[in-house]
Structure formats: structure tokens, C-alpha cells
N, C-alpha and C. Protein backbone atom coordinates (compact mmCIF):
# COMPACT_ATOMS: atom_id res chain seq x y z
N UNK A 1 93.69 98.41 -34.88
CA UNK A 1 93.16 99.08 -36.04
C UNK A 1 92.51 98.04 -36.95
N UNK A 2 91.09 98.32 -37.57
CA UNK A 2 90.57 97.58 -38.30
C UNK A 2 90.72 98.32 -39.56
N UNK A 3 91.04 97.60 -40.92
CA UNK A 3 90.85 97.90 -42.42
C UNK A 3 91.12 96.95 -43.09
N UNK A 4 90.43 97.28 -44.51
CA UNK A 4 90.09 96.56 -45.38
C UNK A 4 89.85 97.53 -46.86
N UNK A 5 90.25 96.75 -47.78
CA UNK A 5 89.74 96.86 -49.43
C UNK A 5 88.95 96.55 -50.03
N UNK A 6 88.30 96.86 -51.03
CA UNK A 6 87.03 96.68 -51.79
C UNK A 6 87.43 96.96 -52.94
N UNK A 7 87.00 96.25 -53.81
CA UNK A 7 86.55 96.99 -55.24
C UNK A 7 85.31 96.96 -55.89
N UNK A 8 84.59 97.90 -55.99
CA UNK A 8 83.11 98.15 -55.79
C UNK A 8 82.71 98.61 -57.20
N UNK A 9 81.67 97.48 -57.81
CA UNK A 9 80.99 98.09 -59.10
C UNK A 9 79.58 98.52 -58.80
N UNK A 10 79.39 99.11 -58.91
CA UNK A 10 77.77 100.04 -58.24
C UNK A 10 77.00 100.97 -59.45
N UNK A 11 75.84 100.20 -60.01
CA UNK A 11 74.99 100.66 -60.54
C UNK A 11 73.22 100.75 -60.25
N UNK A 12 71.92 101.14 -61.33
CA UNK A 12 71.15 101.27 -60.77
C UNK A 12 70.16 99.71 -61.34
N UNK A 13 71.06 99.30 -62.35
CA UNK A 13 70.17 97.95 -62.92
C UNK A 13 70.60 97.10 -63.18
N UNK A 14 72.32 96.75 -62.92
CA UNK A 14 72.66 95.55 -63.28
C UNK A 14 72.76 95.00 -61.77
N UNK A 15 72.41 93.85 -61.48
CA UNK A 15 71.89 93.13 -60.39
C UNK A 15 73.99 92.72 -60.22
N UNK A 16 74.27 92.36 -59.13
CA UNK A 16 75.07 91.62 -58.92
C UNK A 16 75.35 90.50 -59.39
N UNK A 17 74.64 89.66 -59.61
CA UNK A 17 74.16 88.04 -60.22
C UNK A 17 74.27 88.49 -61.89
N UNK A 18 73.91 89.89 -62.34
CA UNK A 18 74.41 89.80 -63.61
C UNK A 18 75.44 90.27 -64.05
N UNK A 19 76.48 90.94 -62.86
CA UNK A 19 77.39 91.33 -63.27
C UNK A 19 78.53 90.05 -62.59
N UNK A 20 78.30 89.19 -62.17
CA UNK A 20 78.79 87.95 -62.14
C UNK A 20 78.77 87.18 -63.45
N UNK A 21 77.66 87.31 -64.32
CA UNK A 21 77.49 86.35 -65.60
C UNK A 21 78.41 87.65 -66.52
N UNK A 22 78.25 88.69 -66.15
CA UNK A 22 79.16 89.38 -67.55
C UNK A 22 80.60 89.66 -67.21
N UNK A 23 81.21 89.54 -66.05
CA UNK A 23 82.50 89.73 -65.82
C UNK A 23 83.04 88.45 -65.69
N UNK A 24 82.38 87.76 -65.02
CA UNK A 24 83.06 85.73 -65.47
C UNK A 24 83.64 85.68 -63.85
N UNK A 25 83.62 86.23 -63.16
CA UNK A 25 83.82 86.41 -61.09
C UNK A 25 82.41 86.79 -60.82
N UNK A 26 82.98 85.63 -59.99
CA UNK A 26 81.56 85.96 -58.56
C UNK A 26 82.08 86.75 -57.47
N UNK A 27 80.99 87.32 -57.15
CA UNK A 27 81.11 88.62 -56.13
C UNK A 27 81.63 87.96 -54.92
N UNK A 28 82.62 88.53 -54.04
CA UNK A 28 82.90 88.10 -52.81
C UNK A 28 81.82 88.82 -51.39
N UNK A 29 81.08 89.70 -52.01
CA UNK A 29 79.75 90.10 -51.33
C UNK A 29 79.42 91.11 -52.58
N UNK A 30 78.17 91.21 -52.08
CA UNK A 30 76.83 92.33 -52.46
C UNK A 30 75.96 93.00 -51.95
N UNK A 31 75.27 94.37 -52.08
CA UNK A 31 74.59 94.86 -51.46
C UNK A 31 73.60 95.68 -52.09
N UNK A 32 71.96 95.39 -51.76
CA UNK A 32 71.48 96.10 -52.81
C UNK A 32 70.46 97.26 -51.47
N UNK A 33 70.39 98.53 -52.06
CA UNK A 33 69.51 99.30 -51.06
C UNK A 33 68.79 100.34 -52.08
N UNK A 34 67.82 100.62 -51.43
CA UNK A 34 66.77 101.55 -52.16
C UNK A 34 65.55 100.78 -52.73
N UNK A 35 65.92 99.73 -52.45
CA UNK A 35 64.94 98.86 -54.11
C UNK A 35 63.70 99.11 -53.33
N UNK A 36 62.97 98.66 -51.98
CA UNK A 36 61.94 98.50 -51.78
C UNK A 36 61.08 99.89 -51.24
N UNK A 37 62.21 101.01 -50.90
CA UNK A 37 61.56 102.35 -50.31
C UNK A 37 61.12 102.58 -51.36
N UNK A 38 59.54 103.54 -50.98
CA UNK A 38 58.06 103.79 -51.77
C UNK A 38 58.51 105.21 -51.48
N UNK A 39 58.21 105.35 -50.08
CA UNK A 39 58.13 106.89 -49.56
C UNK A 39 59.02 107.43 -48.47
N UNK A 40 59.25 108.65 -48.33
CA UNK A 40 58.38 109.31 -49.17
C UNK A 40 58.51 109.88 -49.92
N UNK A 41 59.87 109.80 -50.57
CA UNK A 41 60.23 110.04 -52.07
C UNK A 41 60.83 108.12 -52.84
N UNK A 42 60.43 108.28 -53.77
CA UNK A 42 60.99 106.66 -54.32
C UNK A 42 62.95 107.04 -54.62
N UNK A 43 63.18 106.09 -54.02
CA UNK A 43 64.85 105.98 -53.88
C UNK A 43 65.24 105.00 -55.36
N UNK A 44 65.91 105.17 -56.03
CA UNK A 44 66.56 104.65 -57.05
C UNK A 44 67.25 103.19 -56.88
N UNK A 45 67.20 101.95 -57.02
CA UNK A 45 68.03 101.40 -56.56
C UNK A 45 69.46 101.52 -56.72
N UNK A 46 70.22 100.91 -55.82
CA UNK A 46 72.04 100.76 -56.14
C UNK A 46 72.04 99.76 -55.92
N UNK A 47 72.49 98.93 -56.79
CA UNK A 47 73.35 97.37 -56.65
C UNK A 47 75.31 97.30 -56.82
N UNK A 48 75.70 97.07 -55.66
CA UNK A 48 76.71 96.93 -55.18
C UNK A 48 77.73 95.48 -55.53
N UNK A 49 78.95 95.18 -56.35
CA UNK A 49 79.29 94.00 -56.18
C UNK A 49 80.84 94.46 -55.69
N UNK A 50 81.26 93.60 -55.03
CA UNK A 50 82.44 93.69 -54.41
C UNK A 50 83.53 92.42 -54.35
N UNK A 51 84.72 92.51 -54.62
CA UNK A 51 86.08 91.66 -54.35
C UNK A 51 86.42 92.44 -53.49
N UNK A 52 86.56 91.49 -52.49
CA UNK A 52 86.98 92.25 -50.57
C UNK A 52 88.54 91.54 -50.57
N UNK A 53 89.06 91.97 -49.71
CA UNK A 53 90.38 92.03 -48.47
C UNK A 53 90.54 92.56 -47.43
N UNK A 54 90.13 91.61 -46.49
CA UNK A 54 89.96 92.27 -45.00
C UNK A 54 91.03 91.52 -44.12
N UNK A 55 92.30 90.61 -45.05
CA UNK A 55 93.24 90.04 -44.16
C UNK A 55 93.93 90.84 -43.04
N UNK A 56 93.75 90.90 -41.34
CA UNK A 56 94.23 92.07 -40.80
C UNK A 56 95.87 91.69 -40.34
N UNK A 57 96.61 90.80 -41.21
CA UNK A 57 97.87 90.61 -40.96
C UNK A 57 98.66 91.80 -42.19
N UNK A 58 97.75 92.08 -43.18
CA UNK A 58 98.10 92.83 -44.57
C UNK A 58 97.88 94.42 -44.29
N UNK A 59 99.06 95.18 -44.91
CA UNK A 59 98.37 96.55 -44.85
C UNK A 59 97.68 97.02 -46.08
N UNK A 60 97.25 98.21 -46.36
CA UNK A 60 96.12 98.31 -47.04
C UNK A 60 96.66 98.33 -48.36
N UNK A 61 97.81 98.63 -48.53
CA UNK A 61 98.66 98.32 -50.02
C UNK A 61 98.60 97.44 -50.04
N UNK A 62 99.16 96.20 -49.43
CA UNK A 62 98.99 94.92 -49.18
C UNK A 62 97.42 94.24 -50.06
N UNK A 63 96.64 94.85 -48.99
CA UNK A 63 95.20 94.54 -49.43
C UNK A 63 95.05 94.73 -50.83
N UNK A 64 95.11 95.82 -51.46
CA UNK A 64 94.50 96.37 -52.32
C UNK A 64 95.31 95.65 -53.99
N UNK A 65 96.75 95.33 -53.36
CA UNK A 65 97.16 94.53 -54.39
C UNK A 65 96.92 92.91 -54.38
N UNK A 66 95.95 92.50 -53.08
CA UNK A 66 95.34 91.67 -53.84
C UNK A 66 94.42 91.34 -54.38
N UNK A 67 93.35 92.44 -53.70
CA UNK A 67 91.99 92.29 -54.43
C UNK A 67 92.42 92.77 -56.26
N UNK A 68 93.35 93.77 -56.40
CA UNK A 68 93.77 94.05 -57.99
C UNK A 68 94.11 92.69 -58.65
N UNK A 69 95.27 92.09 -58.27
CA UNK A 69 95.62 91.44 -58.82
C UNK A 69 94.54 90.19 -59.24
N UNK A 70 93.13 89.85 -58.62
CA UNK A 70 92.05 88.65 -58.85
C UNK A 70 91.78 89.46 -59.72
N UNK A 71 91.31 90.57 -59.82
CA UNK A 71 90.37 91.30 -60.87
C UNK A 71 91.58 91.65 -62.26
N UNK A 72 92.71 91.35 -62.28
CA UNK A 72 93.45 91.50 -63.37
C UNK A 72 92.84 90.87 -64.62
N UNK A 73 93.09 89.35 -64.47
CA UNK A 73 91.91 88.93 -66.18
C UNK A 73 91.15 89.05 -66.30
N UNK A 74 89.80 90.39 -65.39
CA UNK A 74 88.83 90.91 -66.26
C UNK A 74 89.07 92.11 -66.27
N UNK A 75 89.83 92.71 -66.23
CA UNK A 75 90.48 94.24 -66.88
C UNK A 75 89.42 94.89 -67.63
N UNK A 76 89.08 93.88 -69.48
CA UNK A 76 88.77 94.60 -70.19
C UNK A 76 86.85 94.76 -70.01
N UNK A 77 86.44 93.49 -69.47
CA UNK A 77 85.07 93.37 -69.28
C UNK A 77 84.55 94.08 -68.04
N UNK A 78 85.25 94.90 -67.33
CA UNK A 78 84.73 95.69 -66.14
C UNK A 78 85.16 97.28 -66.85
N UNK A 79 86.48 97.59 -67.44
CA UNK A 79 86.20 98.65 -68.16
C UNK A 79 85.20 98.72 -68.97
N UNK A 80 84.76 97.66 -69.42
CA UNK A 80 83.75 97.86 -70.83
C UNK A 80 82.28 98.10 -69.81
N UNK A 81 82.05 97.95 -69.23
CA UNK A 81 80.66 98.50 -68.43
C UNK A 81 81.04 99.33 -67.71
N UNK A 82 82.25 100.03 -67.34
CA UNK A 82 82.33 101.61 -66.67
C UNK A 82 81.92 102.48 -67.93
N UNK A 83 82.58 102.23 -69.23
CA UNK A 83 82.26 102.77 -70.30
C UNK A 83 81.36 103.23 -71.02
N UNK A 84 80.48 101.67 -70.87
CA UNK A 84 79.14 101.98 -71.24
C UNK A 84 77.48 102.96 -70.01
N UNK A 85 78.38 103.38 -69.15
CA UNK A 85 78.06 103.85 -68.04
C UNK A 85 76.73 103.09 -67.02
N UNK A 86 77.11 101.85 -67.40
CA UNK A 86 76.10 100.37 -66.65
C UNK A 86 76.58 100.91 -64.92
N UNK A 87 77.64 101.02 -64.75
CA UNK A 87 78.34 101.19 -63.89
C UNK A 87 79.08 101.97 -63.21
N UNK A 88 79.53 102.21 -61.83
CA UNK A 88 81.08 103.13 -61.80
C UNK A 88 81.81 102.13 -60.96
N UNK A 89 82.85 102.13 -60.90
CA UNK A 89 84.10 101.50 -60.21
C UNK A 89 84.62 102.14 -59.28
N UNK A 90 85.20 101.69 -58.55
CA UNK A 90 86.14 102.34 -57.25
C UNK A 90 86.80 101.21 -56.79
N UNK A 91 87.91 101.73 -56.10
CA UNK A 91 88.57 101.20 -55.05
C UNK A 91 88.57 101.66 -53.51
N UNK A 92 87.70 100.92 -53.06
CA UNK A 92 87.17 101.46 -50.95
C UNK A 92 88.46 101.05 -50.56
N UNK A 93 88.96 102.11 -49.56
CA UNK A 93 89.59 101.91 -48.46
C UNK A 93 88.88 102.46 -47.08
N UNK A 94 88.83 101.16 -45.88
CA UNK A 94 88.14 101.84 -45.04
C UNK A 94 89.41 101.46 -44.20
N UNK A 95 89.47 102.67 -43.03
CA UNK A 95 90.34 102.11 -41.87
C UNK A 95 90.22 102.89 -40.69
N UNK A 96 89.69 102.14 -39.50
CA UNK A 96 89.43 102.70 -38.35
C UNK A 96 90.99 102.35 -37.14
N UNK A 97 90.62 103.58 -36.92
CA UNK A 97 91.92 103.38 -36.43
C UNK A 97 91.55 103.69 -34.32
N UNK A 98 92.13 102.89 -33.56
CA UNK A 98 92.09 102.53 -32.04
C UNK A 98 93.49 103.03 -31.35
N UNK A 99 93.94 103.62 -31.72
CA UNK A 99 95.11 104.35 -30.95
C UNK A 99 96.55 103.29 -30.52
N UNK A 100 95.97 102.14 -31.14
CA UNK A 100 97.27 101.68 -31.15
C UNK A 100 98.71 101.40 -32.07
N UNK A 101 99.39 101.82 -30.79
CA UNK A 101 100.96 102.25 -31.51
C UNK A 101 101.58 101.38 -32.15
N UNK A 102 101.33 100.10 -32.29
CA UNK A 102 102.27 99.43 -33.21
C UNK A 102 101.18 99.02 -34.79
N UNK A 103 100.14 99.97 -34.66
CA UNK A 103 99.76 99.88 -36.09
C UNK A 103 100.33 100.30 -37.30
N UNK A 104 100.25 99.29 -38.56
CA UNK A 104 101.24 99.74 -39.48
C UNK A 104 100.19 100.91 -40.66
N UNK A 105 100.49 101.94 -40.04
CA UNK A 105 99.78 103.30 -40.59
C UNK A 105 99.67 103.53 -42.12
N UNK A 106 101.31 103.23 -42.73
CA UNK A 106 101.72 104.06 -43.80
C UNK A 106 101.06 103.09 -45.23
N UNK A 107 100.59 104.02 -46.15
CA UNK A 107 100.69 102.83 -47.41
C UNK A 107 100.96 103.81 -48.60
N UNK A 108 101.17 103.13 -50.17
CA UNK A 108 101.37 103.36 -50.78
C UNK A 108 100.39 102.63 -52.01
N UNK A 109 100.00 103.33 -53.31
CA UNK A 109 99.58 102.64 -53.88
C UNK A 109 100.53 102.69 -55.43
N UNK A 110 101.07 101.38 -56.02
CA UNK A 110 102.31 101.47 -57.28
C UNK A 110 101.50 101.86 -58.00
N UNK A 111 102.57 101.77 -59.35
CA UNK A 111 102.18 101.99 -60.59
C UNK A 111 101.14 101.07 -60.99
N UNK A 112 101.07 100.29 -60.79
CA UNK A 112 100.59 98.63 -61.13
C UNK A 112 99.27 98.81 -61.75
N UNK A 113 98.79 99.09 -59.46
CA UNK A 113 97.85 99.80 -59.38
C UNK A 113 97.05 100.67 -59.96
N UNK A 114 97.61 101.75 -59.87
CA UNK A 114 97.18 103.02 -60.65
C UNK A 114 96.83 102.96 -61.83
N UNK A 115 97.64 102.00 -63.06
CA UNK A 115 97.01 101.81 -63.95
C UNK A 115 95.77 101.19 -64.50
N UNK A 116 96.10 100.30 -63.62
CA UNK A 116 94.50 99.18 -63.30
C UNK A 116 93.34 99.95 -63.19
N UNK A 117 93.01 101.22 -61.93
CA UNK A 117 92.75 101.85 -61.94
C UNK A 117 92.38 102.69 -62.66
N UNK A 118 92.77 103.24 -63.71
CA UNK A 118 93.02 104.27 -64.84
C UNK A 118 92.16 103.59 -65.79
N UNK A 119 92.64 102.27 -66.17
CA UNK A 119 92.24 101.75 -67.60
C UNK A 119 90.50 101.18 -67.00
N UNK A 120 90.28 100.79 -65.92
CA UNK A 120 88.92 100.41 -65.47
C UNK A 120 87.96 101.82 -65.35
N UNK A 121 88.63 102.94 -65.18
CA UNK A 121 87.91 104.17 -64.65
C UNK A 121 87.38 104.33 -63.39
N UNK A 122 87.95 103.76 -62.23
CA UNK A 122 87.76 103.56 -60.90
C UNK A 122 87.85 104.81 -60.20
N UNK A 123 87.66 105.07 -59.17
CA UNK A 123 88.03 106.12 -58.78
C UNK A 123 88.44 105.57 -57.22
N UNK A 124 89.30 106.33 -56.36
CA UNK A 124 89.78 105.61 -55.28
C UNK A 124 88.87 106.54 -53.78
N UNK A 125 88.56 105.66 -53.19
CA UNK A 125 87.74 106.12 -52.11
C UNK A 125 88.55 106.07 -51.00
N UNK A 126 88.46 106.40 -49.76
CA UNK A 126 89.72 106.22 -48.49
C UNK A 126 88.31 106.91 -47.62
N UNK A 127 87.88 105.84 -46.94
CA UNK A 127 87.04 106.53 -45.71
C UNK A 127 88.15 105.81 -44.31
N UNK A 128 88.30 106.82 -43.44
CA UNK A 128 89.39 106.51 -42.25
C UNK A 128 88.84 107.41 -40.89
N UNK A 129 88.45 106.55 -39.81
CA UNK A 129 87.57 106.85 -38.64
C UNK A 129 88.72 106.70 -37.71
N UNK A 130 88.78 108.19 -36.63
CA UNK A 130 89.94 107.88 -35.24
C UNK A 130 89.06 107.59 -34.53
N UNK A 131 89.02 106.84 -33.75
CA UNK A 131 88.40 106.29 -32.48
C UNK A 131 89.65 106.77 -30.83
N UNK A 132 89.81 107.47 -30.27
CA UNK A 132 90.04 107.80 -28.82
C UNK A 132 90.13 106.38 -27.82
């Protein structure tokens, strides 16, 4: 089984590189799409910044409390641009799953979490693919 965590700030004009200078972290990746499609309707851009965890010894609670816990001392400067609606937040969970039996399936997400969550205005994503 492959998975991994994200925490994903995704807007249509703050570049990654500037949401590196206003949150005080550099992105552990980025992704920008739409910018150059013309036609045949013009696509909006999305700029994507992300703190990943893709350790596959960790389960996804695992994961997710550590990508939280880096993003803890900017709490208030990533709420403050969900706020000002520069942005939206989430927490990705992706996990494909290969039919094998000694994968550790189950997770949980704490309080910890959840609040982190709450006070940033994140919203939690879970995309999960069975593969046969």
C-alpha cells in the first residue's frame, strides 16, 4: 500500500514563492496549473504549496501528525490568509491500497489535530484507490 499527507494551500494569485515569504516555510513541493491554457476557455490559475509526508514506515495518523506538527509555529500566518480568502487549506490524504494483508489500514485523527485544523480553516480531503 502506498500513502501519504499533504497540507495544501491553494489559491489563484499567491505564487508559492510568496507564500513562502509570508508564512516564513518553504514549500516541500509546488504545483502550478492553468496558468498557460488560452483555449478554449481561459482556465484560472491554481497555485499549490505543500508540507508532504510520504514516510511509508508511518501510518497516515502518523503522517499527518507530522506534517501538523512543522506547520505548528505558523498557525496564525496561514489562518490569516485562509481568512483573508488569499487561500484555502486542507489536509490530503491519499492512499492506494494493493491487497496486501499486513497493511496497517486503520487511522485516527486526535484532538491536536482537529484543532489545528479548525483554527487554520482546513478542510480534510481522503482520496483512497483499491487496486485488485
Amino acid at each position: 500500500m502506498e500513502q501519504y499527507v499533504y497540507f495544501d494551500l491553494s489559491g489563484q494569485t499567491l505564487t508559492a514563492l510568496r507564500l513562502d515569504a509570508l508564512i516564513g516555510l518553504p514549500a516541500d513541493e509546488w504545483l502550478v496549473r492553468g496558468a498557460r491554457r488560452t483555449t478554449p476557455v481561459p482556465v484560472p490559475p491554481c497555485h499549490s504549496w505543500r508540507i508532504v509526508c510520504r514516510d511509508p514506515d508511518l501510518r497516515v495518523d502518523e503522517q499527518a501528525a507530522r506534517v501538523l506538527d512543522r506547520l505548528r509555529p505558523y498557525r496564525t500566518r496561514i489562518a490569516s490568509l485562509v481568512a483573508d480568502g488569499e487561500v484555502t487549506a486542507a489536509l490530503r490524504i491519499v492512499r492506494r491500497f494493493d491487497g496486501n494483508p499486513g497493511a496497517r489500514l486503520g487511522w485516527t485523527l486526535g484532538r491536536e489535530a482537529l484543532d489545528f485544523l479548525a483554527a487554520t480553516g482546513a478542510t480534510i480531503d481522503v482520496d483512497e484507490y483499491g487496486y485488485a
